[in-house]
ModelCIF file with pLDDT and N, C-alpha, C, O atoms, coordinates in Angstrom:
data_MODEL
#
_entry.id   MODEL 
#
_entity.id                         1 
_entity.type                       polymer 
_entity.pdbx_number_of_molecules   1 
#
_entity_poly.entity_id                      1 
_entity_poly.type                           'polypeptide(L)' 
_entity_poly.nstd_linkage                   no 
_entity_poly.nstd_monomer                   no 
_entity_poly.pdbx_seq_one_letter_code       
;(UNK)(UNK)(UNK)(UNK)(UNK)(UNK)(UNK)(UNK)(UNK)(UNK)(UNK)(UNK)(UNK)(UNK)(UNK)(UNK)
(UNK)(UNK)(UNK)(UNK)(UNK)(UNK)(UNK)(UNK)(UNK)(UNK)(UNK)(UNK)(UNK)(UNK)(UNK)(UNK)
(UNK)
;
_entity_poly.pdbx_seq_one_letter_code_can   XXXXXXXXXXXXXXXXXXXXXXXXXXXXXXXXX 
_entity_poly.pdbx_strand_id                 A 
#
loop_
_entity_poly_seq.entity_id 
_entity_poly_seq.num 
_entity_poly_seq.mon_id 
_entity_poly_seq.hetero 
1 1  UNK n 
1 2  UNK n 
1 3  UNK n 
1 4  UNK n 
1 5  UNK n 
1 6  UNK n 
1 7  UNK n 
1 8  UNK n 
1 9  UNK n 
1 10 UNK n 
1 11 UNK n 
1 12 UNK n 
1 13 UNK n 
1 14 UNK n 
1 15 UNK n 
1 16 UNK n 
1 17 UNK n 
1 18 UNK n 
1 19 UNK n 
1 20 UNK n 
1 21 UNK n 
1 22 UNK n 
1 23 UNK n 
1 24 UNK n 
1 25 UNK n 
1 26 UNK n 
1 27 UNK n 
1 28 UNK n 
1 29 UNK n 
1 30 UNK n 
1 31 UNK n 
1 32 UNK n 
1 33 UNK n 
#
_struct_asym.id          A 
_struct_asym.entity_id   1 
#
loop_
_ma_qa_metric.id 
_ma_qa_metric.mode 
_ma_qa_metric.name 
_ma_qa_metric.software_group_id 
_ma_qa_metric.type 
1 global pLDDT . pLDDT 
2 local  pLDDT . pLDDT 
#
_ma_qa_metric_global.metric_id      1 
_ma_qa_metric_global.metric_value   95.45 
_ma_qa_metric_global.model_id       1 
_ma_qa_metric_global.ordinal_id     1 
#
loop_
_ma_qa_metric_local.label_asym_id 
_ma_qa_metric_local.label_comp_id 
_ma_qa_metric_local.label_seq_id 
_ma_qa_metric_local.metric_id 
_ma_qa_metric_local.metric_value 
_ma_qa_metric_local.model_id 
_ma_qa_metric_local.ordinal_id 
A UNK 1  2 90.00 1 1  
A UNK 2  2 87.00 1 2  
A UNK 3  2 89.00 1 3  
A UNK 4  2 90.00 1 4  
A UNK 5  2 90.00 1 5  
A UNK 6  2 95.00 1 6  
A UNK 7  2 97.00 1 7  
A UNK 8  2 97.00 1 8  
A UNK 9  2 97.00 1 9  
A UNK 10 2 97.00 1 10 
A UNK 11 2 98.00 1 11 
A UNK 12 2 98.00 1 12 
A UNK 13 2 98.00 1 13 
A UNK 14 2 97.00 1 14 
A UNK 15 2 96.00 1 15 
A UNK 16 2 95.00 1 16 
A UNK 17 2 96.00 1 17 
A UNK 18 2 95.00 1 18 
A UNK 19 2 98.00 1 19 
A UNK 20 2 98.00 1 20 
A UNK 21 2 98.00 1 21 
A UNK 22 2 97.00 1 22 
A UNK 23 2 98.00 1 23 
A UNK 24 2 98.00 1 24 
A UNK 25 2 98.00 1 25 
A UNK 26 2 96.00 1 26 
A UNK 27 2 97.00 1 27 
A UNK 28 2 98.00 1 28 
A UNK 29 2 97.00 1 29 
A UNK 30 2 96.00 1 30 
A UNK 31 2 93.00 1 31 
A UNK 32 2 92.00 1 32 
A UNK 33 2 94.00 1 33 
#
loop_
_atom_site.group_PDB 
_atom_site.id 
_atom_site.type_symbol 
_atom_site.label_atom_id 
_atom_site.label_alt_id 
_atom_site.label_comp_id 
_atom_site.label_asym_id 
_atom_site.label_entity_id 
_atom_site.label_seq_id 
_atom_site.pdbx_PDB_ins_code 
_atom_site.Cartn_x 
_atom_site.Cartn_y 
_atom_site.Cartn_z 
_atom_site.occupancy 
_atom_site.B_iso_or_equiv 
_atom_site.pdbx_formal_charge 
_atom_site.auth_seq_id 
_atom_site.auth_comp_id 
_atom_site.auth_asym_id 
_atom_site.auth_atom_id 
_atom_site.pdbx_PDB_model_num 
ATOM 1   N N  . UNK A 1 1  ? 0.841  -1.197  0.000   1.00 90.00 ? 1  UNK A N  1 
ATOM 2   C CA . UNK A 1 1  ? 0.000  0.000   0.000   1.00 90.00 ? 1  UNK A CA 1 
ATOM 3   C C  . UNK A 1 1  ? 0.879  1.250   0.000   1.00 90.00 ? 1  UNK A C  1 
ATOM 4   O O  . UNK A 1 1  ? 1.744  1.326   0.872   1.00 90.00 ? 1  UNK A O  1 
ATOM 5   N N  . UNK A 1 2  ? 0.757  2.162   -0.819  1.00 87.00 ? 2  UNK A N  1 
ATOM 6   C CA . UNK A 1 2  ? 1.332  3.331   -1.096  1.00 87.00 ? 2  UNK A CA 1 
ATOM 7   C C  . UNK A 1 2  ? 1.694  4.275   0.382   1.00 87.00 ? 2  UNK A C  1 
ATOM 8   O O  . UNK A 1 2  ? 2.664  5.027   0.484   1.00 87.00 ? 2  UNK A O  1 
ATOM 9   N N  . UNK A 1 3  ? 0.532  3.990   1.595   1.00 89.00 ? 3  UNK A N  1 
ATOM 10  C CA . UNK A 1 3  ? 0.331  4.858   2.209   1.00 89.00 ? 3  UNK A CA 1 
ATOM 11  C C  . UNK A 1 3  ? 1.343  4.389   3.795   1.00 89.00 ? 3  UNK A C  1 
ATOM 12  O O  . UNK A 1 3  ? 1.825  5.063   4.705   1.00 89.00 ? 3  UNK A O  1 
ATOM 13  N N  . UNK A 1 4  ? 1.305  2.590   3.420   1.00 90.00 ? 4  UNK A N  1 
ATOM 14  C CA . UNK A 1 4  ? 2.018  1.955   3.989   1.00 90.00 ? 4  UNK A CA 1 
ATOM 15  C C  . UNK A 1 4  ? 3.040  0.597   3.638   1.00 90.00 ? 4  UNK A C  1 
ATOM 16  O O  . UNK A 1 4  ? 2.976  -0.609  3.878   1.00 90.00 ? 4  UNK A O  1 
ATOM 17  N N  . UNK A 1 5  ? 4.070  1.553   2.894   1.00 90.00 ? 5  UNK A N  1 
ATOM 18  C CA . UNK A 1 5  ? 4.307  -0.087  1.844   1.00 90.00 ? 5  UNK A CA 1 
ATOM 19  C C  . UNK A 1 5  ? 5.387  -1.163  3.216   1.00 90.00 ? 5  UNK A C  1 
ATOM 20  O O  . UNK A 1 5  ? 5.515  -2.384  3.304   1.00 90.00 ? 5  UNK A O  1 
ATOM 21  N N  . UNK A 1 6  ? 5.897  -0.189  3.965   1.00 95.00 ? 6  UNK A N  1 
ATOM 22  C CA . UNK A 1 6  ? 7.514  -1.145  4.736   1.00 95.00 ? 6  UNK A CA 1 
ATOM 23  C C  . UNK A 1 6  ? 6.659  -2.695  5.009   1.00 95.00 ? 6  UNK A C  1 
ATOM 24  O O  . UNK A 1 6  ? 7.204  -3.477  4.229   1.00 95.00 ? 6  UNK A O  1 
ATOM 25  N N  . UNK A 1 7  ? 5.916  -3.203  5.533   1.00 97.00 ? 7  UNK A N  1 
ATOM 26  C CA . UNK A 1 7  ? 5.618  -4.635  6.033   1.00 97.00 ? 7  UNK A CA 1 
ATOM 27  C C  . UNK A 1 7  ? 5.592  -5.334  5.073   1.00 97.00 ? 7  UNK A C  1 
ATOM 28  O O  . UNK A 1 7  ? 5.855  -6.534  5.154   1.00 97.00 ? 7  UNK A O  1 
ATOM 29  N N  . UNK A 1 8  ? 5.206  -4.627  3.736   1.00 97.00 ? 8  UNK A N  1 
ATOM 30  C CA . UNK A 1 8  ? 5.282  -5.864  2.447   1.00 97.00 ? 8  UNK A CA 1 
ATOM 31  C C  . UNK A 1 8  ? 6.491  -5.611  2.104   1.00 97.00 ? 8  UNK A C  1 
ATOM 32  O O  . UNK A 1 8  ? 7.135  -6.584  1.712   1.00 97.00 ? 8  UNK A O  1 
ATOM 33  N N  . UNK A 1 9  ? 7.046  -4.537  2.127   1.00 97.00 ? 9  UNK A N  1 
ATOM 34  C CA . UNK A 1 9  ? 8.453  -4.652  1.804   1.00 97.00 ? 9  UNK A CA 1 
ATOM 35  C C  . UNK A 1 9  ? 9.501  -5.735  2.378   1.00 97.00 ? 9  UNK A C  1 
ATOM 36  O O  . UNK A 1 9  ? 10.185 -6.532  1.735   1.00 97.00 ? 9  UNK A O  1 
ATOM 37  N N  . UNK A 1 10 ? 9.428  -5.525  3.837   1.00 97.00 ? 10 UNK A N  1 
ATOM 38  C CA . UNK A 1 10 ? 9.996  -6.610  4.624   1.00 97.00 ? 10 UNK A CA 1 
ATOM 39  C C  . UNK A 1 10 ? 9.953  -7.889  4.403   1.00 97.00 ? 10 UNK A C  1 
ATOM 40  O O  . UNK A 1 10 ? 10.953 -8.596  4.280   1.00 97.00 ? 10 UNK A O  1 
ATOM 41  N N  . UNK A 1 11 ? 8.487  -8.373  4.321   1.00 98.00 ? 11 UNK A N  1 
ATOM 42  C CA . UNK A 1 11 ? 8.666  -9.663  3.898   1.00 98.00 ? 11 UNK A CA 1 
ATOM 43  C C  . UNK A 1 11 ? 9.363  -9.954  2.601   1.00 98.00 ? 11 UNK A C  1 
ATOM 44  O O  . UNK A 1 11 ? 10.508 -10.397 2.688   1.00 98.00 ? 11 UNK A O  1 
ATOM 45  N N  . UNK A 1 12 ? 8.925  -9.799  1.602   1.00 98.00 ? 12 UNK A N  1 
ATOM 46  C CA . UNK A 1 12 ? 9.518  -10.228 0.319   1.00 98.00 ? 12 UNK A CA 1 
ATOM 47  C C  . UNK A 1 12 ? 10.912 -10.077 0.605   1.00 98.00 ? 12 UNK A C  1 
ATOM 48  O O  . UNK A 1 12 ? 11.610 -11.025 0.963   1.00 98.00 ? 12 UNK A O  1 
ATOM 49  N N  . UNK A 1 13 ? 11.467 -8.548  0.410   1.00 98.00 ? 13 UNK A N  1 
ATOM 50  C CA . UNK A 1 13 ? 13.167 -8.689  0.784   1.00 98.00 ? 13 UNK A CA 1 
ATOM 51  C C  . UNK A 1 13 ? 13.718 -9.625  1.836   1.00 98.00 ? 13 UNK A C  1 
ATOM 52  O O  . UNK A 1 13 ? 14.503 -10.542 2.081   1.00 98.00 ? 13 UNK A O  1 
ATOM 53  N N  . UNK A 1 14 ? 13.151 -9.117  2.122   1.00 97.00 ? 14 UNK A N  1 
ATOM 54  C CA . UNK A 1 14 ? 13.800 -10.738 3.769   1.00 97.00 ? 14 UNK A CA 1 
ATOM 55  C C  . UNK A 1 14 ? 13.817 -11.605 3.269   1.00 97.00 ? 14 UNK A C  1 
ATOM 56  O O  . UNK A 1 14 ? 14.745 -12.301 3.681   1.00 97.00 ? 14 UNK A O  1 
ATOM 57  N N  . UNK A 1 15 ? 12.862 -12.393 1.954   1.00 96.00 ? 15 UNK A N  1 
ATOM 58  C CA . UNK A 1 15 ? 13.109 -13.383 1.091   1.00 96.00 ? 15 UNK A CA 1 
ATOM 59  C C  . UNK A 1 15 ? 13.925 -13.169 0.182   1.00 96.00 ? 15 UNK A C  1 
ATOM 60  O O  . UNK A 1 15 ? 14.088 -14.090 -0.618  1.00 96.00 ? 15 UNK A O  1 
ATOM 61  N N  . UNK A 1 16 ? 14.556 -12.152 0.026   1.00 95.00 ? 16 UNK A N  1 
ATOM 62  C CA . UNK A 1 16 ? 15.295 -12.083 -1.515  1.00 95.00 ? 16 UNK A CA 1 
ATOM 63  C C  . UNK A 1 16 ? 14.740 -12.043 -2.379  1.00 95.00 ? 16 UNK A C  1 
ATOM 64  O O  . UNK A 1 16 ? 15.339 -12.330 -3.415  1.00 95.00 ? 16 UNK A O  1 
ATOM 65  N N  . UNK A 1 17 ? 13.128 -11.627 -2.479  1.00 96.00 ? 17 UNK A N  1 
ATOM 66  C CA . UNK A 1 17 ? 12.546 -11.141 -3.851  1.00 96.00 ? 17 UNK A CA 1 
ATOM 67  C C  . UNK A 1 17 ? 12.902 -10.165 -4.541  1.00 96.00 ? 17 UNK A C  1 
ATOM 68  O O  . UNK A 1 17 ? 12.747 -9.122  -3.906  1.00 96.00 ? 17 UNK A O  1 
ATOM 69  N N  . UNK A 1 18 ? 13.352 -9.993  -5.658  1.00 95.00 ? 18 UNK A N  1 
ATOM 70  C CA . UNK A 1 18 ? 14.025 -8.912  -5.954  1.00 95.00 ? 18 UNK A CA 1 
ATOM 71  C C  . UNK A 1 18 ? 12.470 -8.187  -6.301  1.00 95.00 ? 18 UNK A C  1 
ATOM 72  O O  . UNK A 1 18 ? 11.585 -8.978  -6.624  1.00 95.00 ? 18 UNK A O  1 
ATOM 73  N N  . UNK A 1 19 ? 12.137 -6.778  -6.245  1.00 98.00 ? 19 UNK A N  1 
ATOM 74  C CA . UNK A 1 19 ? 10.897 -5.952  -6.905  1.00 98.00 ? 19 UNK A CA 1 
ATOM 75  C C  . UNK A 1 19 ? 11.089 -5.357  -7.614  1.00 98.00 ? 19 UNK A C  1 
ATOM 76  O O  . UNK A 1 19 ? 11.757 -4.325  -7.552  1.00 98.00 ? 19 UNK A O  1 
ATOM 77  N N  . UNK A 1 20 ? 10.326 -6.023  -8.928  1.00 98.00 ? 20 UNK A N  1 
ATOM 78  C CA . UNK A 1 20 ? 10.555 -4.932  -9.921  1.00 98.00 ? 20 UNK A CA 1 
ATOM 79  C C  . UNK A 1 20 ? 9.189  -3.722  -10.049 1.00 98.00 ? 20 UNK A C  1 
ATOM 80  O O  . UNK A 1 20 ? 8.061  -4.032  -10.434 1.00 98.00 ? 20 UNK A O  1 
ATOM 81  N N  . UNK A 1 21 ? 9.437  -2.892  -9.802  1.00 98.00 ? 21 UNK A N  1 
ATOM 82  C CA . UNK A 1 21 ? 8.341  -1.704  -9.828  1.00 98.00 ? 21 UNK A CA 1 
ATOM 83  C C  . UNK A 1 21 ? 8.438  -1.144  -10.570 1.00 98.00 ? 21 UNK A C  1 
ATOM 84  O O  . UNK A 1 21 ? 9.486  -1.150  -11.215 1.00 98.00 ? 21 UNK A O  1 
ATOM 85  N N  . UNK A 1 22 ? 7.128  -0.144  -10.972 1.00 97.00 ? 22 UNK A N  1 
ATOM 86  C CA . UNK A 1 22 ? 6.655  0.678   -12.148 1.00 97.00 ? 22 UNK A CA 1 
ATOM 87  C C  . UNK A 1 22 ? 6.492  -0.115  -13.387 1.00 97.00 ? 22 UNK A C  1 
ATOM 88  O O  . UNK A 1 22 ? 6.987  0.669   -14.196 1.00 97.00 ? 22 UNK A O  1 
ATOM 89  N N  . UNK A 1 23 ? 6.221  -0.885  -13.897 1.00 98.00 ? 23 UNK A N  1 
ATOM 90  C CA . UNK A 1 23 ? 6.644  -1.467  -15.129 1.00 98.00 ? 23 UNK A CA 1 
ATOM 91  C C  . UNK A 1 23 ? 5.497  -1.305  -15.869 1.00 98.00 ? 23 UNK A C  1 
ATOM 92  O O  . UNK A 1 23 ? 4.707  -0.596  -15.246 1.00 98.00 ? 23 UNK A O  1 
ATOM 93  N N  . UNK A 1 24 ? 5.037  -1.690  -17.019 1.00 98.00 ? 24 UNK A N  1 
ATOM 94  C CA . UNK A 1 24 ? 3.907  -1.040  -17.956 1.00 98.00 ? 24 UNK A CA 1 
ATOM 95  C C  . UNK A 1 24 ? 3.898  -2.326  -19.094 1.00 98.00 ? 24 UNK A C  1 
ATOM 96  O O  . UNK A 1 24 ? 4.716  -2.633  -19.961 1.00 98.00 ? 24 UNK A O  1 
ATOM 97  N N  . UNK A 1 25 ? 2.121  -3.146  -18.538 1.00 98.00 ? 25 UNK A N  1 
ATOM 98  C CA . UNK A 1 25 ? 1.706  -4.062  -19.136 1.00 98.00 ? 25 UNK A CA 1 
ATOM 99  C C  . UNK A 1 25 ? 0.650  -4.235  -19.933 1.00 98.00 ? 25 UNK A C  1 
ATOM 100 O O  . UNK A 1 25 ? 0.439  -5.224  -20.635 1.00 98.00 ? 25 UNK A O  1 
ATOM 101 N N  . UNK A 1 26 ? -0.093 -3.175  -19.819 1.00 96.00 ? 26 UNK A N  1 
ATOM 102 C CA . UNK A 1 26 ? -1.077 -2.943  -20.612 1.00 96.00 ? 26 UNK A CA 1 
ATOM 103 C C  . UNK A 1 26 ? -1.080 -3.812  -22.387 1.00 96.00 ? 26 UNK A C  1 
ATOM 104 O O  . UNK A 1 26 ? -2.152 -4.067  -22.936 1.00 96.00 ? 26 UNK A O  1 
ATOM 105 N N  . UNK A 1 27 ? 0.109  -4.109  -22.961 1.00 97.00 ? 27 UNK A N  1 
ATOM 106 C CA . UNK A 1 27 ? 0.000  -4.425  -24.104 1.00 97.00 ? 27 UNK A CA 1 
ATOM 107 C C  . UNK A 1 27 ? 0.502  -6.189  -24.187 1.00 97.00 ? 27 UNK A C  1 
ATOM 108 O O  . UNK A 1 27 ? 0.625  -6.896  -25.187 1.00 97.00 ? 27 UNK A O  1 
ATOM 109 N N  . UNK A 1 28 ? 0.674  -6.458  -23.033 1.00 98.00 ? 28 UNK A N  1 
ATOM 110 C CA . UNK A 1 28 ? 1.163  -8.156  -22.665 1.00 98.00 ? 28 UNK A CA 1 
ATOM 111 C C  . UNK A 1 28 ? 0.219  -8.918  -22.176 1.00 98.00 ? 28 UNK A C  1 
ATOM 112 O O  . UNK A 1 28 ? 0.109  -8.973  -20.951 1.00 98.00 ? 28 UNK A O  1 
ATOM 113 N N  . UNK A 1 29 ? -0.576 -9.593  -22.927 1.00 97.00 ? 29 UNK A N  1 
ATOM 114 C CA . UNK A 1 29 ? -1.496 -11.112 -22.549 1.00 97.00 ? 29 UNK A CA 1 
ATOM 115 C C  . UNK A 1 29 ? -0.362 -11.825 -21.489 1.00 97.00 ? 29 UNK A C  1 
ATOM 116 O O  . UNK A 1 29 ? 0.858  -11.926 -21.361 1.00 97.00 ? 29 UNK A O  1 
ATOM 117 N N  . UNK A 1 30 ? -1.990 -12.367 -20.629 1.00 96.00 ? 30 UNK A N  1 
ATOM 118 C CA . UNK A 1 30 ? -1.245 -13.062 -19.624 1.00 96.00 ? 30 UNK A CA 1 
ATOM 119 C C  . UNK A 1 30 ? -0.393 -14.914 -20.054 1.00 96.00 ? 30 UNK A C  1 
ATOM 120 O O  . UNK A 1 30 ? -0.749 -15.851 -20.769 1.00 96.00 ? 30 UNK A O  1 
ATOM 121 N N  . UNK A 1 31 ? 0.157  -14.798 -19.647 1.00 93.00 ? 31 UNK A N  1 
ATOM 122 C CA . UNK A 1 31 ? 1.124  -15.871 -19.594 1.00 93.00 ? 31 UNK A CA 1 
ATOM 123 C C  . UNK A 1 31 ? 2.552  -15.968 -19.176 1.00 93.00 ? 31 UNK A C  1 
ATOM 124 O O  . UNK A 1 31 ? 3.045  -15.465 -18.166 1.00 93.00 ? 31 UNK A O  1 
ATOM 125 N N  . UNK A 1 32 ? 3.355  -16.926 -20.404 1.00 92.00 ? 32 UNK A N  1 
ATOM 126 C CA . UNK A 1 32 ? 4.634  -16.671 -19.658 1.00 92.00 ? 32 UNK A CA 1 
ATOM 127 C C  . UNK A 1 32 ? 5.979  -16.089 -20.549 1.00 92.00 ? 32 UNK A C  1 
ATOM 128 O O  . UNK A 1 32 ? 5.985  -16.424 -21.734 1.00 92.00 ? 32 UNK A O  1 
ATOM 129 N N  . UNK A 1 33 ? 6.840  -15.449 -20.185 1.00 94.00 ? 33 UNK A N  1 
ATOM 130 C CA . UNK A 1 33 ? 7.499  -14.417 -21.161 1.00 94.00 ? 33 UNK A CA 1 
ATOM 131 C C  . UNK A 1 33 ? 8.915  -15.220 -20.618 1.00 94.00 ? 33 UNK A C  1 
ATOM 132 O O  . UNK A 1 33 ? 10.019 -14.878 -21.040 1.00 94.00 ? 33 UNK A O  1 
#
């Protein structure tokens, strides 16, 4: 949540998820790339 992002932040990084943010999908059917 924008207003509160650190707790989702924490988890994932604490996993080593890397986040990729901002990205722009509007023109990509779902599946796998």
């Amino acid at each position: 949540p924008e207003d509160a992002p650190m707790a989702v932040h924490l988890i994932m990084l604490g996993a080593e998820i890397v986040l990729l943010e901002g990205i722009r999908l509007s023109e990509v059917e779902d599946g796998v790339y």
